[in-house]
Protein backbone atom coordinates (compact mmCIF):
# COMPACT_ATOMS: atom_id res chain seq x y z
CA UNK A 1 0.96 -12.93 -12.51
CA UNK A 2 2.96 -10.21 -11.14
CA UNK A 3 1.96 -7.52 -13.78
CA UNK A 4 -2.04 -8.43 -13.38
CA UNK A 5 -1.79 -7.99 -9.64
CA UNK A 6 -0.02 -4.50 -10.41
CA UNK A 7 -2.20 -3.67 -13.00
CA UNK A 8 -5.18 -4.41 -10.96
CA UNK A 9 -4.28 -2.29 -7.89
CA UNK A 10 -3.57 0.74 -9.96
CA UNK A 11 -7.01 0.43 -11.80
CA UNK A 12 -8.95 2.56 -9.47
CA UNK A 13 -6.32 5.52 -9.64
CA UNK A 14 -6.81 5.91 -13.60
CA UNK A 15 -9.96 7.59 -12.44
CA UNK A 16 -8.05 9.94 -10.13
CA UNK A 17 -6.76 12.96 -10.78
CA UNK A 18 -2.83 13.28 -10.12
CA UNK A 19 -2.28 10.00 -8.63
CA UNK A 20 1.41 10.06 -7.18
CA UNK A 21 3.41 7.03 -5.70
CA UNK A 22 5.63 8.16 -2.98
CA UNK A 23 8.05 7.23 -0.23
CA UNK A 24 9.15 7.78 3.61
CA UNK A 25 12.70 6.65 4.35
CA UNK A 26 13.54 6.98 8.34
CA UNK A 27 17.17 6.20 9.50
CA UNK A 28 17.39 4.79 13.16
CA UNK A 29 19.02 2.86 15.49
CA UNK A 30 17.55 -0.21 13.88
CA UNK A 31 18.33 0.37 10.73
CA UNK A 32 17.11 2.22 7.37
CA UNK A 33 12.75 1.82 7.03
CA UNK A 34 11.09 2.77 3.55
CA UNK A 35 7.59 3.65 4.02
CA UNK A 36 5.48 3.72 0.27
CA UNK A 37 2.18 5.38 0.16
CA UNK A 38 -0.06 6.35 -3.03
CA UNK A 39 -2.27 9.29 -2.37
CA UNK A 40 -4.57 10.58 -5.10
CA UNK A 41 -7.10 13.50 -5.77
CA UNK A 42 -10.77 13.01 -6.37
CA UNK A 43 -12.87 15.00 -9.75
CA UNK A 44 -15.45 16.23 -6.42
CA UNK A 45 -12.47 17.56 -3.94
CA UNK A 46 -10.75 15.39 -1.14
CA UNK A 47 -8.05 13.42 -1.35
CA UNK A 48 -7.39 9.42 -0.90
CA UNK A 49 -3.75 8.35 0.66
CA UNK A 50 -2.76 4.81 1.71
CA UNK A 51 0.30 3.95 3.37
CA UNK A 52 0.29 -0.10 4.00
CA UNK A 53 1.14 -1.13 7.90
């Protein structure tokens, strides 16, 4: 189940040029937060990002 989910969700990138998976890491007084975000450019120009909440 695991591997459909993942291969769903990366579907739309194969049609991306240069997709890249990438991630924020912020040390504070709380403790260590990792931030992923996949970000993408489009054949027309622009470029998609999303970072989850």
């Amino acid at each position: 189940m695991p591997r459909l989910l993942i291969l769903l969700l990366t579907l739309p990138l194969s049609a991306c040029i240069g997709p890249q998976l990438g991630a924020d890491i912020s040390v504070g007084p709380y403790g260590t937060y990792v931030s992923p975000s996949v970000s993408a450019g489009l054949e027309g120009g622009g470029v998609i990002t999303y970072s989850p909440p």
